[in-house]
C-alpha atoms as a PDB file:
ATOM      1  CA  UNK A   1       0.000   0.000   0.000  1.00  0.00           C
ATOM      2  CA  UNK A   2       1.566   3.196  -0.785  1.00  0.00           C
ATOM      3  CA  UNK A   3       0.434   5.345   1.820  1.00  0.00           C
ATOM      4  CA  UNK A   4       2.338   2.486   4.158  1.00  0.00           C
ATOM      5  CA  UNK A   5       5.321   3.463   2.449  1.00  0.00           C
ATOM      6  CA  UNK A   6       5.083   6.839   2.739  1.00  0.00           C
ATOM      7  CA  UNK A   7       4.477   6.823   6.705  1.00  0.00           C
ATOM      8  CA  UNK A   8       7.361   5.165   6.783  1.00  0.00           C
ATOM      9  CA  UNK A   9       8.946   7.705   5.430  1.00  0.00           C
ATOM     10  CA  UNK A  10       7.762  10.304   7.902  1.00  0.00           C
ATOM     11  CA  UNK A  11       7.882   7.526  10.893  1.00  0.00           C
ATOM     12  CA  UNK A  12      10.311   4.755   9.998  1.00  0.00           C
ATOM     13  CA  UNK A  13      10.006   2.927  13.729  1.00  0.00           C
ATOM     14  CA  UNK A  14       6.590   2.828  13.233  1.00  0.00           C
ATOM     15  CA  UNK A  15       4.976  -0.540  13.285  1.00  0.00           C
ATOM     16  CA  UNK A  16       1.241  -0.529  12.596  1.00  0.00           C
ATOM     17  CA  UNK A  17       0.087  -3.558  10.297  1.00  0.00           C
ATOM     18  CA  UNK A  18      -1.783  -3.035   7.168  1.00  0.00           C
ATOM     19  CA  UNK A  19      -4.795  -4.583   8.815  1.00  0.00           C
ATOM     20  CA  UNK A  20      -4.708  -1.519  11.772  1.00  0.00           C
ATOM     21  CA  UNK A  21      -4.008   0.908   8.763  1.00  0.00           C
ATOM     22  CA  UNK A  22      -7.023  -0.182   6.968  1.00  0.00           C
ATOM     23  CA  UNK A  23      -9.487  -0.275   9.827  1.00  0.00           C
ATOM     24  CA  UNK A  24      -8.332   3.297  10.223  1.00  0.00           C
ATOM     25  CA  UNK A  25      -9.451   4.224   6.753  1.00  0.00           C
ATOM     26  CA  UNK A  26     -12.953   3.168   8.047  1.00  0.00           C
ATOM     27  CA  UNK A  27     -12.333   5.633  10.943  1.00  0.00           C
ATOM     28  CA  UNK A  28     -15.666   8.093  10.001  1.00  0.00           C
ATOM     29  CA  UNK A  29     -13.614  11.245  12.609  1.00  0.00           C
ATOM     30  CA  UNK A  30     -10.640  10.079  10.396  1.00  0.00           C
ATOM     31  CA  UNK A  31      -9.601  10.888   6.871  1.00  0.00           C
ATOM     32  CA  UNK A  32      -6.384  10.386   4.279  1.00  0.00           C
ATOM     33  CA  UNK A  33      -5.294  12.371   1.525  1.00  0.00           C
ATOM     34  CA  UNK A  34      -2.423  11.428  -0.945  1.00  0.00           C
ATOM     35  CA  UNK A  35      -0.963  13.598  -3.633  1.00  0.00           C
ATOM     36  CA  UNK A  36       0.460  11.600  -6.329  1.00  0.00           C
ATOM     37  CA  UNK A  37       2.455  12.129  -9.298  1.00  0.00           C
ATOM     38  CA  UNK A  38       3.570   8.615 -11.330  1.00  0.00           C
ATOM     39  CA  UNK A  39       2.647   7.210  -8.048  1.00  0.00           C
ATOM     40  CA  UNK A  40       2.089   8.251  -3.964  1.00  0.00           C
ATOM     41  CA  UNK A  41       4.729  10.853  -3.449  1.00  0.00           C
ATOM     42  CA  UNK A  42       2.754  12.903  -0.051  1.00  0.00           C
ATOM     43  CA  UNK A  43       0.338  12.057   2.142  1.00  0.00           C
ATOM     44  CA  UNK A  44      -1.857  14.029   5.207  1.00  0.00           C
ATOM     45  CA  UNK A  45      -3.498  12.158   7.943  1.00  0.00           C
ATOM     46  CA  UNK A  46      -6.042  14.147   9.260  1.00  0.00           C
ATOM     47  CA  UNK A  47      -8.273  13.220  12.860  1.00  0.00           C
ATOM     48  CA  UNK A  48     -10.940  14.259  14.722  1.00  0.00           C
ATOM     49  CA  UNK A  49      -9.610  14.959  18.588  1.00  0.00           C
ATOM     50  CA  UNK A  50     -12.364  15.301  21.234  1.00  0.00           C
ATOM     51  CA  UNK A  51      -9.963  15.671  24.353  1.00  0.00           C
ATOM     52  CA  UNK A  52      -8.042  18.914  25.144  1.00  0.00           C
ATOM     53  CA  UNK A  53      -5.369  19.596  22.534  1.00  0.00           C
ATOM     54  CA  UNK A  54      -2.465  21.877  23.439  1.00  0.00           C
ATOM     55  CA  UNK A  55      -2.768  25.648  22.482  1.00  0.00           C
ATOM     56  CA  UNK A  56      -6.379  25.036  21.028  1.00  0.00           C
ATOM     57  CA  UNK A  57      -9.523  26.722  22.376  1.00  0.00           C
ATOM     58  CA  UNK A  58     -11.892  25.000  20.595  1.00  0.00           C
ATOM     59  CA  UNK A  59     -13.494  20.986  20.936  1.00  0.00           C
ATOM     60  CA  UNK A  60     -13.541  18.603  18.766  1.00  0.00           C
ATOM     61  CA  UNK A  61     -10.679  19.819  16.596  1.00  0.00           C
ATOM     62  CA  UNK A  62      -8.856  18.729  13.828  1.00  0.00           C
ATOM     63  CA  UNK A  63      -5.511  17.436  14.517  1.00  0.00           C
ATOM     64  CA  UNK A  64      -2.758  17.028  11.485  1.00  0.00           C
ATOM     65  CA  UNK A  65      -1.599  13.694  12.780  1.00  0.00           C
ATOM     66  CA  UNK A  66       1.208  13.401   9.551  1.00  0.00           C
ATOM     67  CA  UNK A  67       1.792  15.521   6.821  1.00  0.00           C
ATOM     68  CA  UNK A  68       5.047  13.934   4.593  1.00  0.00           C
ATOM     69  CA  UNK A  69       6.118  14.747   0.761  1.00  0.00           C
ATOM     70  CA  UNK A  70       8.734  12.834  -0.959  1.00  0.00           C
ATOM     71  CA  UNK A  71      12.002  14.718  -0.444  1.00  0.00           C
ATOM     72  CA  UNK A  72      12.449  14.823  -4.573  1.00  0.00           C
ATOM     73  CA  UNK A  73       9.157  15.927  -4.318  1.00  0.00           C
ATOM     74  CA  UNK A  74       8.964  18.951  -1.656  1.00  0.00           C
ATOM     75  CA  UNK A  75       9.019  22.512  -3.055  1.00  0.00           C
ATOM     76  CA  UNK A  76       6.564  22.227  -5.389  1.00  0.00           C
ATOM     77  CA  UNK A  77       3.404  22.846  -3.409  1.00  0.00           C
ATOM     78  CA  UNK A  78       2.085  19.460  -2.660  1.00  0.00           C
ATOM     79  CA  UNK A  79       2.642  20.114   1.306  1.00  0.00           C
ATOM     80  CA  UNK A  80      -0.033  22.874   0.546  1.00  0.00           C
ATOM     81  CA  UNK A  81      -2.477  21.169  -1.643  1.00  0.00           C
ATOM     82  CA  UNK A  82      -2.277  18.294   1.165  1.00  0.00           C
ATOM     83  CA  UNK A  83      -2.931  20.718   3.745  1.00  0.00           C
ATOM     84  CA  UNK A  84      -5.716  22.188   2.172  1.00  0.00           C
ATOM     85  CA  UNK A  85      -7.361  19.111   1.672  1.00  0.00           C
ATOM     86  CA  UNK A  86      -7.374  18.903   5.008  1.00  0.00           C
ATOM     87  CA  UNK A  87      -8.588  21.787   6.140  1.00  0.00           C
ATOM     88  CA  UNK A  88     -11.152  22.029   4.148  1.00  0.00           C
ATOM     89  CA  UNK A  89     -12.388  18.122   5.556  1.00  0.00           C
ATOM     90  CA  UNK A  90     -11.551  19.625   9.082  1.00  0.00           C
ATOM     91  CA  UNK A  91     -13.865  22.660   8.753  1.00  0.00           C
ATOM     92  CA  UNK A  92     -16.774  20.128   6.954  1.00  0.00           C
ATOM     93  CA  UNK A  93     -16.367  18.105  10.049  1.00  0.00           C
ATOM     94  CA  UNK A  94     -17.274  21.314  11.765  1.00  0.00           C
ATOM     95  CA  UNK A  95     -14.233  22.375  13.520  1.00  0.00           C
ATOM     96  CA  UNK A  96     -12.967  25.694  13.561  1.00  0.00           C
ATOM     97  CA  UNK A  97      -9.193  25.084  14.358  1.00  0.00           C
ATOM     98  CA  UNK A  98      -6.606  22.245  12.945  1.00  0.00           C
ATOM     99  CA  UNK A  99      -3.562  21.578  15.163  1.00  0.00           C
ATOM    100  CA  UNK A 100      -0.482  20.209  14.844  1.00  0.00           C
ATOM    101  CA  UNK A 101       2.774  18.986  15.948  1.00  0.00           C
ATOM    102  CA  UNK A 102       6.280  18.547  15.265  1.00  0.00           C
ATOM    103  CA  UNK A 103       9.458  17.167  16.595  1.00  0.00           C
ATOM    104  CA  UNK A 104      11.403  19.652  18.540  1.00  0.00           C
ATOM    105  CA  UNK A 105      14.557  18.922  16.349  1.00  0.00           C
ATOM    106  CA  UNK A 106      12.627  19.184  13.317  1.00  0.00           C
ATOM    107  CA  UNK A 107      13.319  22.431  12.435  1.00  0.00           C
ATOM    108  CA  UNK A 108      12.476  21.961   8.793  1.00  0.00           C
ATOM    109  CA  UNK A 109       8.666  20.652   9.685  1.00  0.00           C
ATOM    110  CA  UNK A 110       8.618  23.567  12.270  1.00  0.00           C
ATOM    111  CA  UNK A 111       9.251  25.886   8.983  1.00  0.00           C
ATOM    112  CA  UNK A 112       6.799  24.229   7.017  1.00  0.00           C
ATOM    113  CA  UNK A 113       4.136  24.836   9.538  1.00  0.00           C
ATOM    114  CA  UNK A 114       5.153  28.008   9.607  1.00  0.00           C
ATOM    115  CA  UNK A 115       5.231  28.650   5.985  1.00  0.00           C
ATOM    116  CA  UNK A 116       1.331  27.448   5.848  1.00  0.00           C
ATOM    117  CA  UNK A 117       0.206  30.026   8.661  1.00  0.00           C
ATOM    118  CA  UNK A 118       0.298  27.982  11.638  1.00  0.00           C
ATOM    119  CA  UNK A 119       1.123  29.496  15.036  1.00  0.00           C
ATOM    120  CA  UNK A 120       3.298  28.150  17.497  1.00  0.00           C
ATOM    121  CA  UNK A 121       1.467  27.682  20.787  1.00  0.00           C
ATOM    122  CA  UNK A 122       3.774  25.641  23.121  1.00  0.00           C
ATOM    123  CA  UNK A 123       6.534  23.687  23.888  1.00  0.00           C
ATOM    124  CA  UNK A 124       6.269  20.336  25.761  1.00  0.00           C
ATOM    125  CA  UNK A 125       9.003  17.790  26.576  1.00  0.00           C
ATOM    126  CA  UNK A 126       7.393  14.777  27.816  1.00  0.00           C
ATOM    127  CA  UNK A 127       9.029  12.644  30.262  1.00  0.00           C
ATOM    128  CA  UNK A 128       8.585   8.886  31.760  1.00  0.00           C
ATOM    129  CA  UNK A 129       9.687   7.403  34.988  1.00  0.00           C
ATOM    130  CA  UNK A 130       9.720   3.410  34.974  1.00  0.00           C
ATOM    131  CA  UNK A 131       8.680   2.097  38.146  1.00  0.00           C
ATOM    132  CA  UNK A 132       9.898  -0.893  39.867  1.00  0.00           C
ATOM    133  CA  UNK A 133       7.048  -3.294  40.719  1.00  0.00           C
ATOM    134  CA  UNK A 134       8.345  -4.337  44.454  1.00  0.00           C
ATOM    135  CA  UNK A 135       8.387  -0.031  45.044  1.00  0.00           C
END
Protein backbone atom coordinates (compact mmCIF):
# COMPACT_ATOMS: atom_id res chain seq x y z
CA UNK A 1 0.00 0.00 0.00
CA UNK A 2 1.57 3.20 -0.79
CA UNK A 3 0.43 5.34 1.82
CA UNK A 4 2.34 2.49 4.16
CA UNK A 5 5.32 3.46 2.45
CA UNK A 6 5.08 6.84 2.74
CA UNK A 7 4.48 6.82 6.70
CA UNK A 8 7.36 5.17 6.78
CA UNK A 9 8.95 7.71 5.43
CA UNK A 10 7.76 10.30 7.90
CA UNK A 11 7.88 7.53 10.89
CA UNK A 12 10.31 4.76 10.00
CA UNK A 13 10.01 2.93 13.73
CA UNK A 14 6.59 2.83 13.23
CA UNK A 15 4.98 -0.54 13.28
CA UNK A 16 1.24 -0.53 12.60
CA UNK A 17 0.09 -3.56 10.30
CA UNK A 18 -1.78 -3.04 7.17
CA UNK A 19 -4.79 -4.58 8.82
CA UNK A 20 -4.71 -1.52 11.77
CA UNK A 21 -4.01 0.91 8.76
CA UNK A 22 -7.02 -0.18 6.97
CA UNK A 23 -9.49 -0.27 9.83
CA UNK A 24 -8.33 3.30 10.22
CA UNK A 25 -9.45 4.22 6.75
CA UNK A 26 -12.95 3.17 8.05
CA UNK A 27 -12.33 5.63 10.94
CA UNK A 28 -15.67 8.09 10.00
CA UNK A 29 -13.61 11.25 12.61
CA UNK A 30 -10.64 10.08 10.40
CA UNK A 31 -9.60 10.89 6.87
CA UNK A 32 -6.38 10.39 4.28
CA UNK A 33 -5.29 12.37 1.52
CA UNK A 34 -2.42 11.43 -0.94
CA UNK A 35 -0.96 13.60 -3.63
CA UNK A 36 0.46 11.60 -6.33
CA UNK A 37 2.46 12.13 -9.30
CA UNK A 38 3.57 8.62 -11.33
CA UNK A 39 2.65 7.21 -8.05
CA UNK A 40 2.09 8.25 -3.96
CA UNK A 41 4.73 10.85 -3.45
CA UNK A 42 2.75 12.90 -0.05
CA UNK A 43 0.34 12.06 2.14
CA UNK A 44 -1.86 14.03 5.21
CA UNK A 45 -3.50 12.16 7.94
CA UNK A 46 -6.04 14.15 9.26
CA UNK A 47 -8.27 13.22 12.86
CA UNK A 48 -10.94 14.26 14.72
CA UNK A 49 -9.61 14.96 18.59
CA UNK A 50 -12.36 15.30 21.23
CA UNK A 51 -9.96 15.67 24.35
CA UNK A 52 -8.04 18.91 25.14
CA UNK A 53 -5.37 19.60 22.53
CA UNK A 54 -2.47 21.88 23.44
CA UNK A 55 -2.77 25.65 22.48
CA UNK A 56 -6.38 25.04 21.03
CA UNK A 57 -9.52 26.72 22.38
CA UNK A 58 -11.89 25.00 20.59
CA UNK A 59 -13.49 20.99 20.94
CA UNK A 60 -13.54 18.60 18.77
CA UNK A 61 -10.68 19.82 16.60
CA UNK A 62 -8.86 18.73 13.83
CA UNK A 63 -5.51 17.44 14.52
CA UNK A 64 -2.76 17.03 11.48
CA UNK A 65 -1.60 13.69 12.78
CA UNK A 66 1.21 13.40 9.55
CA UNK A 67 1.79 15.52 6.82
CA UNK A 68 5.05 13.93 4.59
CA UNK A 69 6.12 14.75 0.76
CA UNK A 70 8.73 12.83 -0.96
CA UNK A 71 12.00 14.72 -0.44
CA UNK A 72 12.45 14.82 -4.57
CA UNK A 73 9.16 15.93 -4.32
CA UNK A 74 8.96 18.95 -1.66
CA UNK A 75 9.02 22.51 -3.05
CA UNK A 76 6.56 22.23 -5.39
CA UNK A 77 3.40 22.85 -3.41
CA UNK A 78 2.08 19.46 -2.66
CA UNK A 79 2.64 20.11 1.31
CA UNK A 80 -0.03 22.87 0.55
CA UNK A 81 -2.48 21.17 -1.64
CA UNK A 82 -2.28 18.29 1.16
CA UNK A 83 -2.93 20.72 3.75
CA UNK A 84 -5.72 22.19 2.17
CA UNK A 85 -7.36 19.11 1.67
CA UNK A 86 -7.37 18.90 5.01
CA UNK A 87 -8.59 21.79 6.14
CA UNK A 88 -11.15 22.03 4.15
CA UNK A 89 -12.39 18.12 5.56
CA UNK A 90 -11.55 19.63 9.08
CA UNK A 91 -13.86 22.66 8.75
CA UNK A 92 -16.77 20.13 6.95
CA UNK A 93 -16.37 18.11 10.05
CA UNK A 94 -17.27 21.31 11.76
CA UNK A 95 -14.23 22.38 13.52
CA UNK A 96 -12.97 25.69 13.56
CA UNK A 97 -9.19 25.08 14.36
CA UNK A 98 -6.61 22.24 12.94
CA UNK A 99 -3.56 21.58 15.16
CA UNK A 100 -0.48 20.21 14.84
CA UNK A 101 2.77 18.99 15.95
CA UNK A 102 6.28 18.55 15.26
CA UNK A 103 9.46 17.17 16.59
CA UNK A 104 11.40 19.65 18.54
CA UNK A 105 14.56 18.92 16.35
CA UNK A 106 12.63 19.18 13.32
CA UNK A 107 13.32 22.43 12.43
CA UNK A 108 12.48 21.96 8.79
CA UNK A 109 8.67 20.65 9.68
CA UNK A 110 8.62 23.57 12.27
CA UNK A 111 9.25 25.89 8.98
CA UNK A 112 6.80 24.23 7.02
CA UNK A 113 4.14 24.84 9.54
CA UNK A 114 5.15 28.01 9.61
CA UNK A 115 5.23 28.65 5.98
CA UNK A 116 1.33 27.45 5.85
CA UNK A 117 0.21 30.03 8.66
CA UNK A 118 0.30 27.98 11.64
CA UNK A 119 1.12 29.50 15.04
CA UNK A 120 3.30 28.15 17.50
CA UNK A 121 1.47 27.68 20.79
CA UNK A 122 3.77 25.64 23.12
CA UNK A 123 6.53 23.69 23.89
CA UNK A 124 6.27 20.34 25.76
CA UNK A 125 9.00 17.79 26.58
CA UNK A 126 7.39 14.78 27.82
CA UNK A 127 9.03 12.64 30.26
CA UNK A 128 8.59 8.89 31.76
CA UNK A 129 9.69 7.40 34.99
CA UNK A 130 9.72 3.41 34.97
CA UNK A 131 8.68 2.10 38.15
CA UNK A 132 9.90 -0.89 39.87
CA UNK A 133 7.05 -3.29 40.72
CA UNK A 134 8.34 -4.34 44.45
CA UNK A 135 8.39 -0.03 45.04
Amino acid sequence: MAWASLRRGLWPDADETLEELQDSLADADAAVFLACADAAVGFAEVRLRHDYVNGTETTPVGFLEGWYVQPDWQGRGLGRALLAAAKAWTRAKGCSELASDSRLEDVTAQAAHRACGFEETERVVYFRLPLDPAA
